[in-house]
C-alpha atoms as a PDB file:
ATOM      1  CA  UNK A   1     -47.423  15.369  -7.992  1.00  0.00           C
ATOM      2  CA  UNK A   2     -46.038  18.157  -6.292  1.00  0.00           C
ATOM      3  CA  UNK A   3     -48.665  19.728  -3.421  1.00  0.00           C
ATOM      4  CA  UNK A   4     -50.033  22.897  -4.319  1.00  0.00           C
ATOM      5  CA  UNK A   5     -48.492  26.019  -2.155  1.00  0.00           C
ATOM      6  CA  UNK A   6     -51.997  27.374  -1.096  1.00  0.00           C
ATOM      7  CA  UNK A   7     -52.006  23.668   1.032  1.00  0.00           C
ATOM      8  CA  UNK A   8     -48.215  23.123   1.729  1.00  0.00           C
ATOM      9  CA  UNK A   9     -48.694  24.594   5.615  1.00  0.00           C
ATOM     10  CA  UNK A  10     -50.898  22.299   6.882  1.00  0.00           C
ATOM     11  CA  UNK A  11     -50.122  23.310  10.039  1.00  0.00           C
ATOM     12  CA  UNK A  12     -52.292  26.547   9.934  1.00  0.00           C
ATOM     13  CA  UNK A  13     -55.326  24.310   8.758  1.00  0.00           C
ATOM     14  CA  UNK A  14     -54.634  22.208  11.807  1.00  0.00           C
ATOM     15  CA  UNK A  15     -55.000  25.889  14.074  1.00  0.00           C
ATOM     16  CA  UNK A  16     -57.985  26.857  12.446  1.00  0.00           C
ATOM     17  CA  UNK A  17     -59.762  23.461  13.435  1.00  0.00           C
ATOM     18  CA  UNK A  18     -58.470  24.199  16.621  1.00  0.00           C
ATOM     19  CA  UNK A  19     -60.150  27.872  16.739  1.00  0.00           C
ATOM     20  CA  UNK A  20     -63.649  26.132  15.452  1.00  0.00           C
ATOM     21  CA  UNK A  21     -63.182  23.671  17.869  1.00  0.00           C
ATOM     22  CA  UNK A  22     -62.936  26.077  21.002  1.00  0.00           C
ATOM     23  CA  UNK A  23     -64.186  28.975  19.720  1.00  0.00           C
ATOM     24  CA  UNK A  24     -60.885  31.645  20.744  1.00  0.00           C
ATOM     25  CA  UNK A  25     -57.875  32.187  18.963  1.00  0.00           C
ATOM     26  CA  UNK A  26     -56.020  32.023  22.350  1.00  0.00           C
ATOM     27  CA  UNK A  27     -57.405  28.881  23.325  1.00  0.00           C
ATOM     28  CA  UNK A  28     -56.056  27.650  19.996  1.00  0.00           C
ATOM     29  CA  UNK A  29     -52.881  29.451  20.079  1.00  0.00           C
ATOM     30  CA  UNK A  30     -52.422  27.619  23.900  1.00  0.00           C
ATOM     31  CA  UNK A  31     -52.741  24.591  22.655  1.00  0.00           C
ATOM     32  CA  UNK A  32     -50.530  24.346  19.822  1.00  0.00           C
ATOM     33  CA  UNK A  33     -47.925  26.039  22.057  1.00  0.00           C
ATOM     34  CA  UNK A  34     -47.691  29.428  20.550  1.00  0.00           C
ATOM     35  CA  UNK A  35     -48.778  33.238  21.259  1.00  0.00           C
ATOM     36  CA  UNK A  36     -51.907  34.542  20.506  1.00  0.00           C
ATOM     37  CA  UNK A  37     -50.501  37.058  18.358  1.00  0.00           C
ATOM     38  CA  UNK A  38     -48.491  34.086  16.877  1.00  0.00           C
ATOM     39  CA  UNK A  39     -51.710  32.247  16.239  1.00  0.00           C
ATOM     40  CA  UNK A  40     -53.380  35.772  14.700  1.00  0.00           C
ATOM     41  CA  UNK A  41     -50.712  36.302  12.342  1.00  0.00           C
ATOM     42  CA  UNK A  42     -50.777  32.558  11.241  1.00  0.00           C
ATOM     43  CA  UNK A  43     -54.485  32.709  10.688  1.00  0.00           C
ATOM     44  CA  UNK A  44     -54.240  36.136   9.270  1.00  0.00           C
ATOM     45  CA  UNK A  45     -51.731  35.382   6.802  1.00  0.00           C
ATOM     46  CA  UNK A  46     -53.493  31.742   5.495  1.00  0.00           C
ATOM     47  CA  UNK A  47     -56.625  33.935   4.893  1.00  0.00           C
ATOM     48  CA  UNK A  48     -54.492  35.948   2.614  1.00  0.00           C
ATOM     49  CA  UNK A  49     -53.029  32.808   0.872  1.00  0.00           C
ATOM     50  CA  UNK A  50     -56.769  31.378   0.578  1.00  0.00           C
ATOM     51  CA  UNK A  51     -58.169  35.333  -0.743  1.00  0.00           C
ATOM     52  CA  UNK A  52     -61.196  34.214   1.730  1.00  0.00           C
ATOM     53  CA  UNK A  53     -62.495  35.745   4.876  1.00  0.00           C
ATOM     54  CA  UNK A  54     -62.300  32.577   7.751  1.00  0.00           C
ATOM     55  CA  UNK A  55     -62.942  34.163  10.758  1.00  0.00           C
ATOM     56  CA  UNK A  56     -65.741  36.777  12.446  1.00  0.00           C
ATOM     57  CA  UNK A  57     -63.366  38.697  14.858  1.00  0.00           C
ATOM     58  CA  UNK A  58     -65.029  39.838  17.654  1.00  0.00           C
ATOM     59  CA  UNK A  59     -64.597  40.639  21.449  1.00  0.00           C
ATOM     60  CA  UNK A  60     -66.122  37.442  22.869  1.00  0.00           C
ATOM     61  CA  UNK A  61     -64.571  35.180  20.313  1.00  0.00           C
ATOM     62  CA  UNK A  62     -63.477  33.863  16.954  1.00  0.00           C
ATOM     63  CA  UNK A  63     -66.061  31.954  15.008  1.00  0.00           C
ATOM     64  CA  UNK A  64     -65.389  30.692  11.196  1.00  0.00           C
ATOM     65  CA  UNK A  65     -67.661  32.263   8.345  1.00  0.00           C
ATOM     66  CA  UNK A  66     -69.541  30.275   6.349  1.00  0.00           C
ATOM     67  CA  UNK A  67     -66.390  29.398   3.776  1.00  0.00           C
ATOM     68  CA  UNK A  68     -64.190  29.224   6.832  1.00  0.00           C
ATOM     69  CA  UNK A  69     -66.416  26.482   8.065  1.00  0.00           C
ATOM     70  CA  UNK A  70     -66.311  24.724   4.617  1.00  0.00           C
ATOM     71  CA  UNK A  71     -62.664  24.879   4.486  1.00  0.00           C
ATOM     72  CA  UNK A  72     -62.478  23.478   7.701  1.00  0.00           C
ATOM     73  CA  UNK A  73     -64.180  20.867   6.908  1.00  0.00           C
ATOM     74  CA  UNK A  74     -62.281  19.939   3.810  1.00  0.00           C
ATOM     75  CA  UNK A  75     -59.048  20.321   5.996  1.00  0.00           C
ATOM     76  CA  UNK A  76     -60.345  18.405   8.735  1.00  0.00           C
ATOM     77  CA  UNK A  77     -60.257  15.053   6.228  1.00  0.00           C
ATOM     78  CA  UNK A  78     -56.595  16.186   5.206  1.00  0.00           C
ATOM     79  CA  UNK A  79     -55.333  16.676   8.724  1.00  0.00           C
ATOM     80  CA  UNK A  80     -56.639  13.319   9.117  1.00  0.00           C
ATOM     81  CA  UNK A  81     -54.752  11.849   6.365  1.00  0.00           C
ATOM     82  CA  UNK A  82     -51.544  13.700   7.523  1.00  0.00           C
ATOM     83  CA  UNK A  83     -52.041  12.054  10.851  1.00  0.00           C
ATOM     84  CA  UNK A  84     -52.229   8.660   9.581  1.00  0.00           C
ATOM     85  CA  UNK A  85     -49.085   8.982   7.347  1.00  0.00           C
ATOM     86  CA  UNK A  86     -47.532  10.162  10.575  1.00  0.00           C
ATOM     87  CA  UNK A  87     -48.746   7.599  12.728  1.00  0.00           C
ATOM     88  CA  UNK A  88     -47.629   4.675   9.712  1.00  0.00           C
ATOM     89  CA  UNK A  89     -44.293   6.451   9.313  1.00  0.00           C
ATOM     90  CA  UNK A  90     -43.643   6.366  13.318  1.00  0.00           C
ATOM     91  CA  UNK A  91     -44.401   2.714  13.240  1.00  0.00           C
ATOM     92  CA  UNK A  92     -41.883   1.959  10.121  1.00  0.00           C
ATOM     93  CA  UNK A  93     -39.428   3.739  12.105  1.00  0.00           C
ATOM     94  CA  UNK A  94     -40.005   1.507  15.399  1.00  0.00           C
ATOM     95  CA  UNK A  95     -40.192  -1.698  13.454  1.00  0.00           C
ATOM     96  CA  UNK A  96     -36.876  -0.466  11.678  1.00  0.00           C
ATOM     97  CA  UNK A  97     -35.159   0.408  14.403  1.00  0.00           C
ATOM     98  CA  UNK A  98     -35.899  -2.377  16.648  1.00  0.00           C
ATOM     99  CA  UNK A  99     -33.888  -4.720  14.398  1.00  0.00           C
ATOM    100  CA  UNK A 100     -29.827  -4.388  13.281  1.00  0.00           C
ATOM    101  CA  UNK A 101     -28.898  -6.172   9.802  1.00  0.00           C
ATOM    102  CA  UNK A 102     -24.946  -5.918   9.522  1.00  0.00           C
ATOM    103  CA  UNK A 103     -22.560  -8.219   7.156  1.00  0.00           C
ATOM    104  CA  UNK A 104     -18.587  -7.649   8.242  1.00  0.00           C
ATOM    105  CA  UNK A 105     -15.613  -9.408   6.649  1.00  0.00           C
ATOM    106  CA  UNK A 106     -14.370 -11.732   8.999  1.00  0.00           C
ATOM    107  CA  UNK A 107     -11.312 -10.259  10.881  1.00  0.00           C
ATOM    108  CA  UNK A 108     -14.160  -7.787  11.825  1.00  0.00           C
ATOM    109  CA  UNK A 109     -16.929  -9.805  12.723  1.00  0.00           C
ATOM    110  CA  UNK A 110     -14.862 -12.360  14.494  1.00  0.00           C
ATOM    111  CA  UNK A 111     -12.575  -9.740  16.515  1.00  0.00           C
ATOM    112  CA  UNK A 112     -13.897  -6.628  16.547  1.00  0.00           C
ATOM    113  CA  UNK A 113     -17.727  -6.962  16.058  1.00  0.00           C
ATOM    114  CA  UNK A 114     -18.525  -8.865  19.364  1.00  0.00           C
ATOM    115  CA  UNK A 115     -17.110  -6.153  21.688  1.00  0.00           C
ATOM    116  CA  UNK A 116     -18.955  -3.372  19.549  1.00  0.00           C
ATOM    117  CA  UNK A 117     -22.096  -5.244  20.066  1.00  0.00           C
ATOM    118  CA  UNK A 118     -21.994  -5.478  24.010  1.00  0.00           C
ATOM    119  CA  UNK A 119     -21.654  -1.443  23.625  1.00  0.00           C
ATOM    120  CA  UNK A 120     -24.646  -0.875  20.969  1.00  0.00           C
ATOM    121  CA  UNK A 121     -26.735  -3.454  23.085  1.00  0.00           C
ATOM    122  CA  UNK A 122     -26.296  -1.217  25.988  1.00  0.00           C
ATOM    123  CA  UNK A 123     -27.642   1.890  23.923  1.00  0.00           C
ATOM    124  CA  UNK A 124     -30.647  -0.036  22.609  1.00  0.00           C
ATOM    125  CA  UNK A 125     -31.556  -3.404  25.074  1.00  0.00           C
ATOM    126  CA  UNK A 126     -34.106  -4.237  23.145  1.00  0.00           C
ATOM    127  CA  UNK A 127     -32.470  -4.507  19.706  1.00  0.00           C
ATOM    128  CA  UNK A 128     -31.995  -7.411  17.342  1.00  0.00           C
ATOM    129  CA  UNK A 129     -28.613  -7.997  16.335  1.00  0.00           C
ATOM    130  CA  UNK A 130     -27.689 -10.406  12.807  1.00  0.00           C
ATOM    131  CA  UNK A 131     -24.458 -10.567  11.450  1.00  0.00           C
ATOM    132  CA  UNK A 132     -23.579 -12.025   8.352  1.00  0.00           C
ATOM    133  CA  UNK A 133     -20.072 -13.114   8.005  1.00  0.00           C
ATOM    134  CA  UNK A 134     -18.395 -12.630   4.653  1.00  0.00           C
ATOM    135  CA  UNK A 135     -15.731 -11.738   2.376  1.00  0.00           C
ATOM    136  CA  UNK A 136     -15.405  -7.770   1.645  1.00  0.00           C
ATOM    137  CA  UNK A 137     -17.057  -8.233  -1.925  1.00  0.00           C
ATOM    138  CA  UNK A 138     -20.202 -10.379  -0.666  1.00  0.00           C
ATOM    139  CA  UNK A 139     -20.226  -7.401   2.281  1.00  0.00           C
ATOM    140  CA  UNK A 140     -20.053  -4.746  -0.646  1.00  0.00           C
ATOM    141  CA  UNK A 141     -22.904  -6.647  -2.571  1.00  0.00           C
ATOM    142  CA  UNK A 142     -25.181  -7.147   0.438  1.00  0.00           C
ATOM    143  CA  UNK A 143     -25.006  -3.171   1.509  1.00  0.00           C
ATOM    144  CA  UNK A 144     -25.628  -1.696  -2.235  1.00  0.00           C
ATOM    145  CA  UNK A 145     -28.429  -4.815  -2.587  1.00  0.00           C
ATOM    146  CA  UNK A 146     -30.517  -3.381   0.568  1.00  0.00           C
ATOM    147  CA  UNK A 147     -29.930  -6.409   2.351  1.00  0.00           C
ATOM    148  CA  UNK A 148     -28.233  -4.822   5.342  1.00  0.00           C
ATOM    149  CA  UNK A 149     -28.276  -1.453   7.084  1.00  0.00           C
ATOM    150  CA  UNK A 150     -24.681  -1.829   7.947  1.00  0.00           C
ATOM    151  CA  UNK A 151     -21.409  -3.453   6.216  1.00  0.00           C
ATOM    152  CA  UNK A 152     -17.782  -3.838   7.282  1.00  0.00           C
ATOM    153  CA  UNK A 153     -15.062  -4.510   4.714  1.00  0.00           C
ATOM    154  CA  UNK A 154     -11.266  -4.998   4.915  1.00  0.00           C
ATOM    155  CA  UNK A 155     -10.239  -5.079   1.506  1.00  0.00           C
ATOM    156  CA  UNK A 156      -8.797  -2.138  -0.451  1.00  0.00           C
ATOM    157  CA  UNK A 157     -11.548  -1.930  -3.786  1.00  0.00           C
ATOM    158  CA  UNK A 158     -15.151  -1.028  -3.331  1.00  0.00           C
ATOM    159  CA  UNK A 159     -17.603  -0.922  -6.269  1.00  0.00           C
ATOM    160  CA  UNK A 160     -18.945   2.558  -7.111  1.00  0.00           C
ATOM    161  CA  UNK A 161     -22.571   3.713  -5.315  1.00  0.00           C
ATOM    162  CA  UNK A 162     -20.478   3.070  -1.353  1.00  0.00           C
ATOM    163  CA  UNK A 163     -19.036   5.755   0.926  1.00  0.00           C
ATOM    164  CA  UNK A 164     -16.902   4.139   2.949  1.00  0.00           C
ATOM    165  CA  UNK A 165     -15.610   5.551   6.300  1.00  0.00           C
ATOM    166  CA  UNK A 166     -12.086   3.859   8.340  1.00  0.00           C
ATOM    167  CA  UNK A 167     -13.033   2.706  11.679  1.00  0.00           C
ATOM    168  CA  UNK A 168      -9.975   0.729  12.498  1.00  0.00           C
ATOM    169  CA  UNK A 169      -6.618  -0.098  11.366  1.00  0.00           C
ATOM    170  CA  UNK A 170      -5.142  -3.321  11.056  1.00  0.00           C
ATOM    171  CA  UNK A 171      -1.208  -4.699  10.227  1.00  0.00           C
ATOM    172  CA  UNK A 172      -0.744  -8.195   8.017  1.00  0.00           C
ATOM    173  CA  UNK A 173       1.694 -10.577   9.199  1.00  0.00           C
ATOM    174  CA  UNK A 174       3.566 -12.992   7.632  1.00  0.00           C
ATOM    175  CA  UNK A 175       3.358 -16.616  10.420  1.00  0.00           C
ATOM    176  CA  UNK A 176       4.728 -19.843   9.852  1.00  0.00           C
ATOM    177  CA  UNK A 177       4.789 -23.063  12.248  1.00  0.00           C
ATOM    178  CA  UNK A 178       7.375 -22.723  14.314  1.00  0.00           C
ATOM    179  CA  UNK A 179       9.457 -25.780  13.166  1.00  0.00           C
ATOM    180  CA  UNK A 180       9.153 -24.064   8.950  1.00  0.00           C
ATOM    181  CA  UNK A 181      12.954 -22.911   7.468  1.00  0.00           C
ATOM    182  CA  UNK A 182      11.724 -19.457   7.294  1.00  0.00           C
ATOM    183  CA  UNK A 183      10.855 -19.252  11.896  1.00  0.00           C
ATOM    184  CA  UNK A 184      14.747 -19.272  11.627  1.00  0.00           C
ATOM    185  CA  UNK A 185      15.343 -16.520   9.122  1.00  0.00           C
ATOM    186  CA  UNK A 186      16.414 -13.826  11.118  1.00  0.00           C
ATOM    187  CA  UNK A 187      16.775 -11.506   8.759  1.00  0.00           C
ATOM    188  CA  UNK A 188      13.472 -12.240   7.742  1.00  0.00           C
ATOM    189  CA  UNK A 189      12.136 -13.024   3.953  1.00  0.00           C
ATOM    190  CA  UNK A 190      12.577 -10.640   0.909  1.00  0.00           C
ATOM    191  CA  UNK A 191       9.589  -9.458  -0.847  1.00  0.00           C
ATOM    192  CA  UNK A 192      10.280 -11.416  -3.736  1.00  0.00           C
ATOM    193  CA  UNK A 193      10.436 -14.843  -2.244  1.00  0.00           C
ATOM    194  CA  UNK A 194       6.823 -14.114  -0.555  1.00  0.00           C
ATOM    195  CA  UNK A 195       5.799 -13.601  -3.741  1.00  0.00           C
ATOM    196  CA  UNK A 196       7.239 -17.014  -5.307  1.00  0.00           C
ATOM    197  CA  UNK A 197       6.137 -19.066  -1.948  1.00  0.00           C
ATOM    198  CA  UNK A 198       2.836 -20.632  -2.401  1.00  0.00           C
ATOM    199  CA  UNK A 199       0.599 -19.269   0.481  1.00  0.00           C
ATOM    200  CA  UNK A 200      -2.386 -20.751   2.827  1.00  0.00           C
ATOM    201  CA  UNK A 201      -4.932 -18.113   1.733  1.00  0.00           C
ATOM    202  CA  UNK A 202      -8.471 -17.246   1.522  1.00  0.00           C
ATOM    203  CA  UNK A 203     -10.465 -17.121  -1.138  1.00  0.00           C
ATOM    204  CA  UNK A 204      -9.830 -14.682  -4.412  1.00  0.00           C
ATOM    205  CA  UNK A 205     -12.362 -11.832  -3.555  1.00  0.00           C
ATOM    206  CA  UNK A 206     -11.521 -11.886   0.628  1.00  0.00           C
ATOM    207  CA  UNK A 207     -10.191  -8.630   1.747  1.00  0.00           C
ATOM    208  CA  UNK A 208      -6.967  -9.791   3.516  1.00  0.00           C
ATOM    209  CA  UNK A 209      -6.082 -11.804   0.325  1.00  0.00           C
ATOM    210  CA  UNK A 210      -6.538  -8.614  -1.725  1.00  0.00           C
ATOM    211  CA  UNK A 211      -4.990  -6.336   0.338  1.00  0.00           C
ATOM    212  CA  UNK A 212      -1.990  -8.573   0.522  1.00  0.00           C
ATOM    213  CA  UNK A 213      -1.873  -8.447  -3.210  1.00  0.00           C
ATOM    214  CA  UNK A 214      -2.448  -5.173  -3.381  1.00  0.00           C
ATOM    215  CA  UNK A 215       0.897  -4.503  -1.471  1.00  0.00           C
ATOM    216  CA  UNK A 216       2.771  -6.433  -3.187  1.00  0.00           C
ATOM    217  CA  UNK A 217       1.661  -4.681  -6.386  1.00  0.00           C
ATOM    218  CA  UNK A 218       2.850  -1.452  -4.711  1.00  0.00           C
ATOM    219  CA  UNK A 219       5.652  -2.849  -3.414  1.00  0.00           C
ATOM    220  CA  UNK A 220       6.848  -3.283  -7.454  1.00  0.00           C
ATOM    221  CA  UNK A 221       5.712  -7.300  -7.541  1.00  0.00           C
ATOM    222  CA  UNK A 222       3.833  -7.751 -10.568  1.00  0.00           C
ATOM    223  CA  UNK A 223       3.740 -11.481 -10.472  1.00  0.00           C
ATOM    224  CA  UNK A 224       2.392 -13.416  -7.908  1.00  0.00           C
ATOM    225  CA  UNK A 225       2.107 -17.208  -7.971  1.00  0.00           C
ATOM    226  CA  UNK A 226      -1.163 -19.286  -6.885  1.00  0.00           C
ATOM    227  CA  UNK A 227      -1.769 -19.533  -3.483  1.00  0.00           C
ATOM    228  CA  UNK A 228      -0.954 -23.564  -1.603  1.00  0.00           C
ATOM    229  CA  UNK A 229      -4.047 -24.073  -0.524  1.00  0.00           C
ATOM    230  CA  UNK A 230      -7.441 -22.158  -0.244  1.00  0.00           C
ATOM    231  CA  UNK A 231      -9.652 -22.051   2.652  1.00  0.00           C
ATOM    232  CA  UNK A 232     -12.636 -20.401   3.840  1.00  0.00           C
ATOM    233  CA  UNK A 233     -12.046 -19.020   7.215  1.00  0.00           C
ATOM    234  CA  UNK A 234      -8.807 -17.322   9.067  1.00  0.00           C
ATOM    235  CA  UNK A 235      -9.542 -19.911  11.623  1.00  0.00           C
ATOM    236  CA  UNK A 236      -8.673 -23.051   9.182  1.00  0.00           C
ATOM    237  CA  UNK A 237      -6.090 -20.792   7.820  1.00  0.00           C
ATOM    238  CA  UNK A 238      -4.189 -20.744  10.954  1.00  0.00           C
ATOM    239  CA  UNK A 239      -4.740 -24.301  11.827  1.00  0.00           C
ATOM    240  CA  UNK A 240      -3.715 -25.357   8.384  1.00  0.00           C
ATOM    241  CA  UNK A 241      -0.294 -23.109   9.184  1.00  0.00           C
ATOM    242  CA  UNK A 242       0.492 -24.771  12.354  1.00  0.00           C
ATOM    243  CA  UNK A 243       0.388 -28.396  11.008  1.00  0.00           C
ATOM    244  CA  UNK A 244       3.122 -27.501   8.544  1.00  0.00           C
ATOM    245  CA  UNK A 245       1.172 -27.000   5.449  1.00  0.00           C
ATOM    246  CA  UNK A 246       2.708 -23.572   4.755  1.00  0.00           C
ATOM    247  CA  UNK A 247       2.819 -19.832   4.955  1.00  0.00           C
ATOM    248  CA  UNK A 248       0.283 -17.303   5.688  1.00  0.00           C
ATOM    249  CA  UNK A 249      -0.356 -13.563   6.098  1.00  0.00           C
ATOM    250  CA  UNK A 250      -2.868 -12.793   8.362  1.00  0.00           C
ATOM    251  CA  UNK A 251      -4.474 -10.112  10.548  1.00  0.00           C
ATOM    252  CA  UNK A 252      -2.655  -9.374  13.792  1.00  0.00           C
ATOM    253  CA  UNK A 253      -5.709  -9.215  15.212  1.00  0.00           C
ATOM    254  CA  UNK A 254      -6.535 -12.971  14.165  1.00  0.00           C
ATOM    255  CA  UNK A 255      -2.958 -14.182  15.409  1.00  0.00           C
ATOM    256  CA  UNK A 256      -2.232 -12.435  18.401  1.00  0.00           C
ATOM    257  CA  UNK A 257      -3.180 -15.446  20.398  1.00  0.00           C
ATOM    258  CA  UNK A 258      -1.288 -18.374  18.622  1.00  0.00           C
ATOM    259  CA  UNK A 259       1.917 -15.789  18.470  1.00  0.00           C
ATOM    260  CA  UNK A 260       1.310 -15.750  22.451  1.00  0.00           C
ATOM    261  CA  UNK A 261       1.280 -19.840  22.664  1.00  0.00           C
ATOM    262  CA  UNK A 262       3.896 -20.047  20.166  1.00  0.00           C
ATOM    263  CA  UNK A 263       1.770 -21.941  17.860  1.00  0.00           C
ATOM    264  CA  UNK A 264       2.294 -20.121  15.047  1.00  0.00           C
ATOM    265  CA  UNK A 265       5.768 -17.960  14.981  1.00  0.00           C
ATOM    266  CA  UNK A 266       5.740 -14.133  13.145  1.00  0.00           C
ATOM    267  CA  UNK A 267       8.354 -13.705   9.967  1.00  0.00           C
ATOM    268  CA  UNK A 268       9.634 -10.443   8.989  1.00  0.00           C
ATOM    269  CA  UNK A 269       9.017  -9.369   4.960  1.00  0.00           C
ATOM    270  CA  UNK A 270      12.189  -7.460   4.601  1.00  0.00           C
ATOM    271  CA  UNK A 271      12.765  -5.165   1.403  1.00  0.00           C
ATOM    272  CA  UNK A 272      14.358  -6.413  -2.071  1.00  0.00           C
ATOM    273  CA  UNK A 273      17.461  -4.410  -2.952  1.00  0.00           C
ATOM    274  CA  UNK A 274      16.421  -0.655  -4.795  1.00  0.00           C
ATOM    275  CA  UNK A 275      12.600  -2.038  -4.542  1.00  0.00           C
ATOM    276  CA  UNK A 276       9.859   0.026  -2.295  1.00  0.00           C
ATOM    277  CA  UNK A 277       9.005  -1.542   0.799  1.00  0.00           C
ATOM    278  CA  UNK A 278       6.210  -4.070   1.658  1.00  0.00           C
ATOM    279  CA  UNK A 279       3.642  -1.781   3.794  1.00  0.00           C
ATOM    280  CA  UNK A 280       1.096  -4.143   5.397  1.00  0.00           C
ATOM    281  CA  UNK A 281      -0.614  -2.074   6.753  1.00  0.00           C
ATOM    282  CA  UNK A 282      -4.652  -1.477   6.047  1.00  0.00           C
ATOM    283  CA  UNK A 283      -7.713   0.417   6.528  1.00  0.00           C
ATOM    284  CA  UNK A 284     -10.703  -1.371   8.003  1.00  0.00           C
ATOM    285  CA  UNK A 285     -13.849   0.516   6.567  1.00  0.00           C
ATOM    286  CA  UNK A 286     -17.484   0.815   7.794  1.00  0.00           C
ATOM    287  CA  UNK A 287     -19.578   1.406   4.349  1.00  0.00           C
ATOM    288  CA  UNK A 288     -23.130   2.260   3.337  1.00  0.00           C
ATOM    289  CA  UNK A 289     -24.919   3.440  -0.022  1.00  0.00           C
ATOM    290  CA  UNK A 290     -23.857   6.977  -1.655  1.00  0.00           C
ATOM    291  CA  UNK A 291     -26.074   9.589  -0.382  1.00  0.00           C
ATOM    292  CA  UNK A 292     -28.439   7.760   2.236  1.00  0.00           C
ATOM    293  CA  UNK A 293     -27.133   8.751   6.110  1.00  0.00           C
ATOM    294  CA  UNK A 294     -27.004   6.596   8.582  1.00  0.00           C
ATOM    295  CA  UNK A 295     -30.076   6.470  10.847  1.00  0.00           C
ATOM    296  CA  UNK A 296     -30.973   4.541  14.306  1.00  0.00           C
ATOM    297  CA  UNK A 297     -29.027   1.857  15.411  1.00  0.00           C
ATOM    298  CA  UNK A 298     -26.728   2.115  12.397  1.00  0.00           C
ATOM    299  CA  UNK A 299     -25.554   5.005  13.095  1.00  0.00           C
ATOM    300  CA  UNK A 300     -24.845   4.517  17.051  1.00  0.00           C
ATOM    301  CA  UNK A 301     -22.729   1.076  15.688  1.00  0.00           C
ATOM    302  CA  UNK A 302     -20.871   2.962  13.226  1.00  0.00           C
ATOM    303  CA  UNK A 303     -20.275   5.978  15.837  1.00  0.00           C
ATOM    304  CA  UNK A 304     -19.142   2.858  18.764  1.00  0.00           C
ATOM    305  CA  UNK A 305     -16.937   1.196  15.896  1.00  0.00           C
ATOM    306  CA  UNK A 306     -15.021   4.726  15.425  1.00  0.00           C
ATOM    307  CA  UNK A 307     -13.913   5.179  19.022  1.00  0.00           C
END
C-alpha cells in the first residue's frame, strides 16, 4: 500500500532522533551535514505536517515534548526498519554485481567477446564472468527469461519485450575450398545461383543463417533451396568447407584467418540482371528487456562493446 505522506520523509524523523539524542539542533544539524537553520526549518516544517508541538525551544537547548518523545520513539523502530532494507538492498546489489551472466551468438562470443572481457575484467577484477554460447533466438529467449543480465545477437528478428542497441557491424562472405568451380569464377556468382546452391549452414534459427536469408529476400529471392548440410558451430562450418563439402557464407570475422592461409578462398555474389543487389552486410546488437536499464557490470560491458 502506498505510504502515507505525513511519513514519506523519513529523513526528518531520522533528525529529530538525532536532536533527542544530543540534545541541540546544531549538533543534529552537524551531523547529518546540514545548517542549523537547515535543520530548524526541517524540524519546523515536520511539526506542521504532524499538527504537534516536538520540541521545547530554548537558549541552552532543544529537548522533545512529551508527544515529541513518543513520536520518536515510534520513528526510532521505523528508522530501524529503513536501515535494514538499506543494508539488505546494498548486499543484493554486491552479490549482483559481483557476478556477469551474458549469452552471445557465436560470431560474438567466439571473436569479439574475449577481447571485451580482458577490458570489463580490468574495470571490475573481482567479477565473475559466464558466457553462454548460442544462436540469436536461444540469446533472445535467455535475456526476456531472466536468465542473463546481458545478450548478444546477430540475427535481424527479435521478439517483442527487447531493446536492442548495434555495437558492431559485421559483412557475410560467400568461401569455398580453394580447389571448388566457383574459387575460379572471376566474375563471381549471381544471386540466383547462391540461392539454388545447397549451402554448409547453421542451424534454422542462427543469426548468420537468417540474416543471409533475409538478404536474399531483399535482394528479390523468394525461393531458397535447403541448405547441404547443417552444423552446429562456424568452426565445423568452415572445416566442413575446406574438405570440399560445399559452400558457405560466413562472418568475416570468423574467416579472416583461413582467407589468410588460403584454406578457404572468398567468392564474390555479383547482382542478377534488373534485380537489387545482395547487401551482406549486418548489425550486431547488444539487447536487454523493454524498460529495465542497464546497471553494474552490464552496463560497463555494453558501454566497452560500443567503442
Amino acid at each position: 500500500m502506498p505510504l502515507a505522506p505525513l511519513f514519506a520523509d523519513l529523513g526528518s524523523f531520522d533528525l529529530l532522533l538525532s536532536v533527542a539524542r544530543l540534545g541541540s539542533v546544531g549538533q543534529a544539524a552537524r551531523e547529518h551535514g546540514v545548517s542549523q537553520p537547515a535543520a530548524s526549518a526541517r524540524l519546523r516544517q515536520l511539526e506542521r505536517r504532524l499538527g504537534i508541538a516536538l520540541l521545547n525551544r530554548t537558549p541552552r537547548g532543544s529537548t522533545l515534548t512529551g508527544e515529541g518523545a513518543l513520536v520518536a520513539d515510534w520513528a526510532r523502530a521505523a528508522i530501524d526498519a529503513a536501515d535494514a532494507l538499506a543494508a539488505g538492498v546494498g548486499a543484493l546489489r554486491a552479490a549482483h554485481d559481483s557476478t556477469l551472466r551474458v549469452a552471445a551468438s557465436q560470431t560474438v562470443a567466439e571473436y569479439l567477446f574475449p577481447g571485451w572481457l580482458v577490458s570489463v575484467r580490468a574495470a571490475h577484477p573481482a567479477l565473475g564472468v559466464t558466457l553462454d554460447a548460442v544462436n540469436s533466438a536461444d540469446v533472445a529467449r535467455r535475456v526476456l527469461a531472466g536468465e542473463v543480465d546481458l545478450g548478444f545477437v546477430e540475427g535481424p528478428d527479435l521478439p517483442s519485450g527487447l531493446h536492442a542497441e548495434t555495437v558492431h557491424s559485421d559483412r557475410l562472405t560467400l568461401v569455398v575450398a580453394p580447389n571448388h568451380p566457383w574459387a575460379r569464377r572471376r566474375r563471381g556468382v549471381p544471386v540466383r545461383e547462391l540461392a539454388e546452391t545447397p549451402l554448409v549452414a547453421r542451424e534454422s534459427s542462427s543469426g548468420t543463417r537468417r540474416a543471409l536469408e533475409s538478404a536474399l529476400n531483399a535482394a528479390g529471392v523468394t525461393s531458397i533451396v535447403p541448405p547441404l548440410l547443417e552444423l552446429s558451430s562456424t568452426t565445423a562450418i568452415k572445416h566442413a568447407v575446406a574438405a570440399g563439402s560445399g559452400p558457405a557464407v560466413l562472418s568475416s570475422l570468423a574467416i579472416a584467418g583461413e582467407l589468410s592461409s588460403g584454406t578457404l578462398v572468398e567468392v564474390t555474389v555479383k547482382a542478377d540482371p534488373g534485380a537489387a543487389p545482395l547487401v551482406l552486410r549486418r548489425e550486431l546488437r547488444a539487447v536487454w528487456p523493454t524498460g529495465q536499464p542497464l546497471s553494474g557490470p552490464a552496463r560497463d560491458l555494453y558501454a566497452i562493446a560500443r567503442k
